[in-house]
C-alpha atoms as a PDB file:
ATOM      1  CA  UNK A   1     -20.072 -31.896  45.108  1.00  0.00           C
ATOM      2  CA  UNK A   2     -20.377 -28.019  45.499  1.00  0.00           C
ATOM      3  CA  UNK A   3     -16.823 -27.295  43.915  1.00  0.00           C
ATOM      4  CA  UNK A   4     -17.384 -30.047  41.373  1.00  0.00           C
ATOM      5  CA  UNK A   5     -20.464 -27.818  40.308  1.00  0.00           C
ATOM      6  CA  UNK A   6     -18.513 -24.778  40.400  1.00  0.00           C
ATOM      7  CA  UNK A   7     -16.033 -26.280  38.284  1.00  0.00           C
ATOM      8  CA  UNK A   8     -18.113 -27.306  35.717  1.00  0.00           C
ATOM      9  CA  UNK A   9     -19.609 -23.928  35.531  1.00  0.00           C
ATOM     10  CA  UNK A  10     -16.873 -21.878  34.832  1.00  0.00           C
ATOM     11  CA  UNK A  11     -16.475 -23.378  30.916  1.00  0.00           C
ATOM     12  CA  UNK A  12     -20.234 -23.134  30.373  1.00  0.00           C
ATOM     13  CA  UNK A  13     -19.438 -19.407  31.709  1.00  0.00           C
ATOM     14  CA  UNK A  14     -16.627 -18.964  29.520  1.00  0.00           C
ATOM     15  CA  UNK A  15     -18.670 -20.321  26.423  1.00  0.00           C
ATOM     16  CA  UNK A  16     -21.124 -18.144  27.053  1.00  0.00           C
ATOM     17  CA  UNK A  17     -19.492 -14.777  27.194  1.00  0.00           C
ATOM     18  CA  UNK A  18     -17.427 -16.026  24.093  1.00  0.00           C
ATOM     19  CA  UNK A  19     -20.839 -16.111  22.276  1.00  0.00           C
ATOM     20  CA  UNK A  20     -22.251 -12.979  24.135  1.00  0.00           C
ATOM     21  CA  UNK A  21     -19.075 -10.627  22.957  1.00  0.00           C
ATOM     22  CA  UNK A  22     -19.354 -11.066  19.206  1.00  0.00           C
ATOM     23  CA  UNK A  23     -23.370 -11.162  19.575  1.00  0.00           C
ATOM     24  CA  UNK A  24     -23.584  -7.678  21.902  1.00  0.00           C
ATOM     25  CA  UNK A  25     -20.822  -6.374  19.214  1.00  0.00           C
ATOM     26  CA  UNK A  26     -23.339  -6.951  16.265  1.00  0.00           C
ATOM     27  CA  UNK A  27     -26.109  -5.626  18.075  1.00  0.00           C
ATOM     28  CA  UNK A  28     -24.580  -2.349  18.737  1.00  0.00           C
ATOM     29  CA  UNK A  29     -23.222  -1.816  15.549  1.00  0.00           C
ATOM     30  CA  UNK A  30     -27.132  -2.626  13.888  1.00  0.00           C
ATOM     31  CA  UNK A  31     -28.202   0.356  16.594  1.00  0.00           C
ATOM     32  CA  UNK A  32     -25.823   2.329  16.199  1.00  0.00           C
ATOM     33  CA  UNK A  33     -26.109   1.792  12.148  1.00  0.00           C
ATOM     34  CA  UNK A  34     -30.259   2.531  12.987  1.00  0.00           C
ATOM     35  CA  UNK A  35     -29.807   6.078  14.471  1.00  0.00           C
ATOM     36  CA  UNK A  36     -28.496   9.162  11.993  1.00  0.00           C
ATOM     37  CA  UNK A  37     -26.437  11.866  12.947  1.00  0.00           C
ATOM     38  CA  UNK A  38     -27.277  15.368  11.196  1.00  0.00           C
ATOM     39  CA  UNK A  39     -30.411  13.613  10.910  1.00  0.00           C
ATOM     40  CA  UNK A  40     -31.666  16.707   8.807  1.00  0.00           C
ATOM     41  CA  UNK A  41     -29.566  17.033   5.935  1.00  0.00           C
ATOM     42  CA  UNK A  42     -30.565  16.989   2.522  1.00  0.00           C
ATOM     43  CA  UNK A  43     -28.493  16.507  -0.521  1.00  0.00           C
ATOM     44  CA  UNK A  44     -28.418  19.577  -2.429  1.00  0.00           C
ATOM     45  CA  UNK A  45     -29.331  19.946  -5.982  1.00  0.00           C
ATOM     46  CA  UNK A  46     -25.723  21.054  -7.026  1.00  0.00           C
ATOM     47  CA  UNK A  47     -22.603  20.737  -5.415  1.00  0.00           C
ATOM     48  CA  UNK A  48     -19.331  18.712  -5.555  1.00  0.00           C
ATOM     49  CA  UNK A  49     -19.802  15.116  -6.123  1.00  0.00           C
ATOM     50  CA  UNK A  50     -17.738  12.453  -3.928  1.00  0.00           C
ATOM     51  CA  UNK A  51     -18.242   8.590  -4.329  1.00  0.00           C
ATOM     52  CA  UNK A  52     -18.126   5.993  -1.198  1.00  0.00           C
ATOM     53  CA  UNK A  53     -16.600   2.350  -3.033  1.00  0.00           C
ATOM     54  CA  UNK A  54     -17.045  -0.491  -1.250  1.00  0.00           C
ATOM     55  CA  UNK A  55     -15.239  -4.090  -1.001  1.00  0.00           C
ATOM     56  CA  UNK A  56     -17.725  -5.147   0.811  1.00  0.00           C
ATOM     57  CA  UNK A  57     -15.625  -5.156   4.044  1.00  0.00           C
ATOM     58  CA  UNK A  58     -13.756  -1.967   3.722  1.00  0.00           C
ATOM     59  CA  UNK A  59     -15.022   1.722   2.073  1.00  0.00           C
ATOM     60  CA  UNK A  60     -12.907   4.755   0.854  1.00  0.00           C
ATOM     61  CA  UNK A  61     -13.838   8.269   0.057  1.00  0.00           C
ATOM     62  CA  UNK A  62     -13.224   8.901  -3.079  1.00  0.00           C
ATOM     63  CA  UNK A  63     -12.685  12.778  -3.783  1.00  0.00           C
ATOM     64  CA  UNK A  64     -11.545  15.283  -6.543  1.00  0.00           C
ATOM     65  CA  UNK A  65      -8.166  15.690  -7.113  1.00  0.00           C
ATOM     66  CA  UNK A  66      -8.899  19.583  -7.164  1.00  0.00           C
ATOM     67  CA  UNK A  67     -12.348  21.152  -6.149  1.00  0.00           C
ATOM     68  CA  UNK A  68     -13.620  24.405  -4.885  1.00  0.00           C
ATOM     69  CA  UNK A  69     -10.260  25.752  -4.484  1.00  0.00           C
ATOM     70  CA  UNK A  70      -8.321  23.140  -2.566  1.00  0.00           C
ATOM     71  CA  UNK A  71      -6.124  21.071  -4.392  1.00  0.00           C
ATOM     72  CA  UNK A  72      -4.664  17.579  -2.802  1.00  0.00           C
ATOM     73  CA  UNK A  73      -1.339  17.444  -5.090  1.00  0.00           C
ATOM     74  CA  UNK A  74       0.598  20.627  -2.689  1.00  0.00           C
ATOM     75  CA  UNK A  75      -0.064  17.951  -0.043  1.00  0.00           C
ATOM     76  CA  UNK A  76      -0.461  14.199  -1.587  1.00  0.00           C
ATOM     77  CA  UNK A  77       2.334  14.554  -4.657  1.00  0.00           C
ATOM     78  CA  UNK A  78       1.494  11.783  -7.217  1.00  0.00           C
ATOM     79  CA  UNK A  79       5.684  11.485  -7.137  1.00  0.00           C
ATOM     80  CA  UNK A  80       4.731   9.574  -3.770  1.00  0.00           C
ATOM     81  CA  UNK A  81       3.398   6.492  -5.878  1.00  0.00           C
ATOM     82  CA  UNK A  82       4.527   4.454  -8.391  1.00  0.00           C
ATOM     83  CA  UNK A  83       2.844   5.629 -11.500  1.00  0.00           C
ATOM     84  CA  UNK A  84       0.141   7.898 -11.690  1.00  0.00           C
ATOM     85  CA  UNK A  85      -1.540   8.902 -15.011  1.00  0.00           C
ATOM     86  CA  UNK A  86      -1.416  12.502 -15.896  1.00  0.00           C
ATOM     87  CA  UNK A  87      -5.528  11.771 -15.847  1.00  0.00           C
ATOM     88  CA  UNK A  88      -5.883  10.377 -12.420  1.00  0.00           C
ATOM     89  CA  UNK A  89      -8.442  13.260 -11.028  1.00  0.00           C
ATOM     90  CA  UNK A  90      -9.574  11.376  -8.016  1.00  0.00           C
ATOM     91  CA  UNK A  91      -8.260  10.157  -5.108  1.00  0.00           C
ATOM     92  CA  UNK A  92      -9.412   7.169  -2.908  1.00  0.00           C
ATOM     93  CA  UNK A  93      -8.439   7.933   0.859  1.00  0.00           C
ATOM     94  CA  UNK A  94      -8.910   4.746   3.631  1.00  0.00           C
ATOM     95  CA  UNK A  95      -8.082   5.027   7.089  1.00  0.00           C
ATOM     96  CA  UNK A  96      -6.797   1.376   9.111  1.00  0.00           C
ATOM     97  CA  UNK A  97      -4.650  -0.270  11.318  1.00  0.00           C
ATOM     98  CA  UNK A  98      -1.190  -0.544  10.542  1.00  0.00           C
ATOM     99  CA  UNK A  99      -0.204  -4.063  10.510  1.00  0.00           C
ATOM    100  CA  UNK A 100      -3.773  -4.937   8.397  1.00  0.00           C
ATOM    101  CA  UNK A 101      -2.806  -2.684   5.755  1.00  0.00           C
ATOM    102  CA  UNK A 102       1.117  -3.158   4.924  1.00  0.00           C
ATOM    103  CA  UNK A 103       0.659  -6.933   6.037  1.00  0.00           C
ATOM    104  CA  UNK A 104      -2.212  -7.936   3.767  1.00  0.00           C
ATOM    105  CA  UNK A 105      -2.116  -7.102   0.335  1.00  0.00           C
ATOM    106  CA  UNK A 106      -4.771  -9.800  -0.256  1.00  0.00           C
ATOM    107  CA  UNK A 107      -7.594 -11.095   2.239  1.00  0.00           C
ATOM    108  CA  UNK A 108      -5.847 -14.242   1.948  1.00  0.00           C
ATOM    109  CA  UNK A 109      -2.754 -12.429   3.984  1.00  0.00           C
ATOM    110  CA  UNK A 110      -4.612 -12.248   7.092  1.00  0.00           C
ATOM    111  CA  UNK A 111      -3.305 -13.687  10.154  1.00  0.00           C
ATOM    112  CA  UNK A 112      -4.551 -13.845  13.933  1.00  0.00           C
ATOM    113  CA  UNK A 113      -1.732 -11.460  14.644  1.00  0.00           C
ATOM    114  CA  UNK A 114      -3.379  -8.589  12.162  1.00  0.00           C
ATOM    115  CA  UNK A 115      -7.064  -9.633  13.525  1.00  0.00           C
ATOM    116  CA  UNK A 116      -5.783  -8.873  17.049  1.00  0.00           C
ATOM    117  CA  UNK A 117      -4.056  -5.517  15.914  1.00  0.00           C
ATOM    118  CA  UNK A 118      -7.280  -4.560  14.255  1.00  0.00           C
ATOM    119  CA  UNK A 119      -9.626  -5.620  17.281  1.00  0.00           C
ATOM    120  CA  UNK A 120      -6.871  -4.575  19.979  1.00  0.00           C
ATOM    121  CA  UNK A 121      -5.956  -1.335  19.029  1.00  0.00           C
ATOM    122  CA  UNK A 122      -3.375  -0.308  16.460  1.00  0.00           C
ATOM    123  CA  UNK A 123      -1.430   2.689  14.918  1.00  0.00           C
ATOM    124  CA  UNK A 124      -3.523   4.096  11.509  1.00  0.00           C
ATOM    125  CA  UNK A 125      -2.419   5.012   8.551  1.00  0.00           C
ATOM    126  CA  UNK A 126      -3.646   6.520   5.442  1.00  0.00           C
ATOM    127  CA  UNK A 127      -4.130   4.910   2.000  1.00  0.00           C
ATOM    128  CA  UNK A 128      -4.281   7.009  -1.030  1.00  0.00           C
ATOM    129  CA  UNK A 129      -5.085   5.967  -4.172  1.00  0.00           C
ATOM    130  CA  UNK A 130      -4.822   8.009  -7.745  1.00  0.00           C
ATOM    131  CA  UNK A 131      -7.877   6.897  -9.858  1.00  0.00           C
ATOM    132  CA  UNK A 132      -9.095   8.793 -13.315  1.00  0.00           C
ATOM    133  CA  UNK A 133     -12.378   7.338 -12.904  1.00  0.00           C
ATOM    134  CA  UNK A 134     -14.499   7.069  -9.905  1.00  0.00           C
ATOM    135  CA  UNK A 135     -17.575   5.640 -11.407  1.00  0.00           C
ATOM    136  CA  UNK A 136     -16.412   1.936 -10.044  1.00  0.00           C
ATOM    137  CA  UNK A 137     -17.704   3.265  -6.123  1.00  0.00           C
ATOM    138  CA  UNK A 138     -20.852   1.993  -4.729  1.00  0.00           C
ATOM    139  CA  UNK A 139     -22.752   5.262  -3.725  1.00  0.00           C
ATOM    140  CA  UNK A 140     -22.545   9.028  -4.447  1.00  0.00           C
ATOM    141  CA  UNK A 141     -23.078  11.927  -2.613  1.00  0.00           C
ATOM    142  CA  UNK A 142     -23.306  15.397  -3.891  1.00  0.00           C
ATOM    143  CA  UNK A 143     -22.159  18.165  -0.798  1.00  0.00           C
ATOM    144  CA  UNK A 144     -22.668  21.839  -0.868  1.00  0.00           C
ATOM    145  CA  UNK A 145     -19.050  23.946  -1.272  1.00  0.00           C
ATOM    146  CA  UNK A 146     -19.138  24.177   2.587  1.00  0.00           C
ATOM    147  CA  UNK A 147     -19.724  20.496   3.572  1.00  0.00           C
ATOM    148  CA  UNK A 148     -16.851  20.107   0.577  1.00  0.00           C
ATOM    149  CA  UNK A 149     -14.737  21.913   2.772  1.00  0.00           C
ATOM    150  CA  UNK A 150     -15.008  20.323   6.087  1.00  0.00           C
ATOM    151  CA  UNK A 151     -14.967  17.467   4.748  1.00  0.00           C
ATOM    152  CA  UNK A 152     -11.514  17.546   3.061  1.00  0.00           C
ATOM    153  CA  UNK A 153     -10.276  19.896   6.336  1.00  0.00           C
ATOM    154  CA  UNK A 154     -11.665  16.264   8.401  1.00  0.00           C
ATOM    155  CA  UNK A 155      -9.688  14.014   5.938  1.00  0.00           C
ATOM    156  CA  UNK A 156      -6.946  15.707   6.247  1.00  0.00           C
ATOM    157  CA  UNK A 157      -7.232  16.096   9.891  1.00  0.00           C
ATOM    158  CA  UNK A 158      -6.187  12.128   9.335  1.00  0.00           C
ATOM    159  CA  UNK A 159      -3.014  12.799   8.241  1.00  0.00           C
ATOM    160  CA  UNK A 160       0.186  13.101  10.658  1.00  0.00           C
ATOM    161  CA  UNK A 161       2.452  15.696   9.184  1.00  0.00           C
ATOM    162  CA  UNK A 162       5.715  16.529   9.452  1.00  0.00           C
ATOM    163  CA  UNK A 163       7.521  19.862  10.812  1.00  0.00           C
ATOM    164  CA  UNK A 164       7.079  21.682   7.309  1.00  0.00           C
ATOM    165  CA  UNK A 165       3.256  20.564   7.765  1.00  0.00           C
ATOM    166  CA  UNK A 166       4.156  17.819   4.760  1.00  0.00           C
ATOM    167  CA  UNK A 167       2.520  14.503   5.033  1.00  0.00           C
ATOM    168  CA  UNK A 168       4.840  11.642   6.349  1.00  0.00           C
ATOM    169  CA  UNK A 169       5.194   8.748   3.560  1.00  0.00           C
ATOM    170  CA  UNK A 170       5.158   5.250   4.840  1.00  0.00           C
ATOM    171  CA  UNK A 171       7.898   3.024   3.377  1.00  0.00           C
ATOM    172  CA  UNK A 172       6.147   0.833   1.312  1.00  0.00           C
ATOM    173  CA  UNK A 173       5.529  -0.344  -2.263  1.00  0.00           C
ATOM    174  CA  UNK A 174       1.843   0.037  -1.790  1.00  0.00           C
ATOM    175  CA  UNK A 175      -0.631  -2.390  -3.803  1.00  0.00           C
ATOM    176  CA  UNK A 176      -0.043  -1.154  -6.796  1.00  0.00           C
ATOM    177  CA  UNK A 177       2.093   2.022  -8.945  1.00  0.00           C
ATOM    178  CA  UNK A 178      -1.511   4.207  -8.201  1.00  0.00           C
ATOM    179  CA  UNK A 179      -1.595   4.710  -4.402  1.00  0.00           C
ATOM    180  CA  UNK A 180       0.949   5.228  -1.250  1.00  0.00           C
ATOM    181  CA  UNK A 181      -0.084   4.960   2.717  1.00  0.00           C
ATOM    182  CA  UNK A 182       1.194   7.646   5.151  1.00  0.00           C
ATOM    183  CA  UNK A 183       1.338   8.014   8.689  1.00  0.00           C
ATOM    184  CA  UNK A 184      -1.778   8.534  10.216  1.00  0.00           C
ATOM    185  CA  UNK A 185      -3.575  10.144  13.488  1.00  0.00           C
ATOM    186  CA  UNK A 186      -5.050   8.332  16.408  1.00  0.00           C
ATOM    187  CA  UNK A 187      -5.604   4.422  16.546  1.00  0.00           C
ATOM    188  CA  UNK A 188      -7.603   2.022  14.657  1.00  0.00           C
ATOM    189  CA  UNK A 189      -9.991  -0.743  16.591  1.00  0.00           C
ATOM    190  CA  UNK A 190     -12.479  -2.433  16.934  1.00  0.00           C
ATOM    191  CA  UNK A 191     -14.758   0.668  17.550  1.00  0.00           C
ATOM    192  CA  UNK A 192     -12.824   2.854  15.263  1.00  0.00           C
ATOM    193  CA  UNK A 193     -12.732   1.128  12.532  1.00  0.00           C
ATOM    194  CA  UNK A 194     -11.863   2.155   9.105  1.00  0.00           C
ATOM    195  CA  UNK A 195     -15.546   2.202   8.208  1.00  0.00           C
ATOM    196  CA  UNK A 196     -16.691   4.104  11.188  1.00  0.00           C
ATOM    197  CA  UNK A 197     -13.745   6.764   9.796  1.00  0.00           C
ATOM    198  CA  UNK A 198     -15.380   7.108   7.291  1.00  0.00           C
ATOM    199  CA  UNK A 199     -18.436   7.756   8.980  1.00  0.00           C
ATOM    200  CA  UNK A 200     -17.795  10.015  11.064  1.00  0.00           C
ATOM    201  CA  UNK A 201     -15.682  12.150   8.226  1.00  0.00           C
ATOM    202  CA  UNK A 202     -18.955  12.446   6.909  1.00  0.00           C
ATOM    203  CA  UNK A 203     -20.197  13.450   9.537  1.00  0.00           C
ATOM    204  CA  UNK A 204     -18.155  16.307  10.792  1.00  0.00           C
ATOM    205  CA  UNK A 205     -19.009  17.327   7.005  1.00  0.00           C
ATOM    206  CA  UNK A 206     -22.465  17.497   8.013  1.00  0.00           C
ATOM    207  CA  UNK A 207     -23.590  14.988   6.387  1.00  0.00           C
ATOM    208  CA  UNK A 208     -26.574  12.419   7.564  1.00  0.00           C
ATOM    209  CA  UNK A 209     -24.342   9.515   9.097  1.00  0.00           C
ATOM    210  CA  UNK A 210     -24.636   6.678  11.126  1.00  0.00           C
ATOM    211  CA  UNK A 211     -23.983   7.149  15.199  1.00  0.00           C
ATOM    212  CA  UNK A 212     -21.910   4.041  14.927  1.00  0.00           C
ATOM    213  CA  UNK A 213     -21.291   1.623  12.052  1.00  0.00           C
ATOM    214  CA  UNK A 214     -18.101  -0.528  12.116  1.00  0.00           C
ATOM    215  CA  UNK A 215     -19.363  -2.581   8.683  1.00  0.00           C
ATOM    216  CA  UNK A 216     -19.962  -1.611   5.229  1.00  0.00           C
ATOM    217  CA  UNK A 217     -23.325  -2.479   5.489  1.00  0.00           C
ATOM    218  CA  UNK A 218     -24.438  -0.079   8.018  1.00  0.00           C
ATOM    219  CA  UNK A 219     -22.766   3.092   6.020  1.00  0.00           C
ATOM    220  CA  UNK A 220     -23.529   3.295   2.220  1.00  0.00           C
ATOM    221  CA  UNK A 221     -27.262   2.193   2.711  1.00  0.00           C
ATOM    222  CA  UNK A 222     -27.821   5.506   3.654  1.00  0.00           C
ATOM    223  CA  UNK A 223     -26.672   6.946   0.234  1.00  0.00           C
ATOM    224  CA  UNK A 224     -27.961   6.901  -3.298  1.00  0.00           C
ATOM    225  CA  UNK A 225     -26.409   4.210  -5.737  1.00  0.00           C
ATOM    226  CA  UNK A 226     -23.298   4.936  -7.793  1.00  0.00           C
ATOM    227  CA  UNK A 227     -24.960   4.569 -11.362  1.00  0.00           C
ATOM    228  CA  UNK A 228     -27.738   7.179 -10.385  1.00  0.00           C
ATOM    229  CA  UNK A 229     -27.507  10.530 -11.846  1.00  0.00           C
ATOM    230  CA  UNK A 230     -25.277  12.490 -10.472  1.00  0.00           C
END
């Protein structure tokens, strides 16, 4: 009778820490959404002006093509995609895993081999997108030149470069004749997501930031709407 009860335990076990996982996992990331880093910052009166757009599952930075001095073309040529227009003064830049990105064009694409590269632990790369009008992002946030600067040095920090210190193209069409992925740095998971990139690009800016937030909904909360004056 004992090892009939200890047989019958070891499902209800198994359940249980199959519920427990994805529960602990959302608790963690409402936490770690909770508690700010650079918990004093203030957003200055003037300043450059970068936009967070959201999917609703996924967020880019969206940055000036050329601000303060540093310029994204001598590094990202718009030759790299498709068809860029000559006004396309903003860029989008996402961080993700590998397969997720230049498997799944749509949401549709995804497959339990992509969720497990994204969970597991995967290779990132970089997607950059040429836009001439940012105003379609979900939040704004005006930065001082300096948090400007570290924040484009910690974006391109994300970028694996090559032995002339050129960013390494990925072969791919890309989505669409606007944007082009590259190799990136590090790994993507289920802790480093491509929304806690983001975060934490915003936060080696200096930048208030989440301590951890692998969703959309823990990051742009914490930022003023896009349609707000900027």
């Amino acid at each position: 009778m004992a090892r009939r009860r200890r047989k019958t335990r070891w499902p209800r076990r198994l359940a249980l820490a199959l519920i427990a996982i994805p529960a602990l996992y959302l608790l963690a990331a409402l936490i770690g959404a909770l508690i700010p880093v650079n918990a004093g910052w203030r957003e200055p009166d003037q300043g450059v002006t970068v936009y967070l757009a959201s999917n609703g599952i996924h967020v880019d930075l969206i940055l000036p093509a050329k601000a303060d001095g540093l310029d994204w073309r001598s590094i990202l040529p718009t030759s790299d995609a498709t068809d860029v227009p000559a006004d396309a003064n903003w860029i989008a830049f996402g961080a993700g895993e590998r397969r997720v990105y230049l498997e799944t064009p749509t949401w549709g694409d995804i497959t339990p081999r992509t969720i497990w590269a994204a969970t597991s632990g995967g290779d990132r790369v970089m997607h950059v997108e040429w836009t001439n009008d940012p105003t379609y992002a979900a939040r704004v946030i005006r930065l001082t030149p300096s948090q400007y600067r570290r924040l484009w040095a910690a974006i391109r920090a994300g970028f694996a470069l090559d032995a002339n210190g050129r960013s390494i193209r990925v072969d791919h069409p890309g989505y669409g004749p606007r944007d082009a992925f590259y190799d990136g740095v590090g790994k993507a998971s289920a802790i480093d997501t491509c929304n806690q990139w983001v975060a934490s690009r915003l936060r080696l800016a200096g930048v208030k930031a989440p301590l951890w937030s692998p969703f959309v909904q823990g990051l742009v909360w914490r930022y003023r709407e896009a349609d707000q004056s900027t």
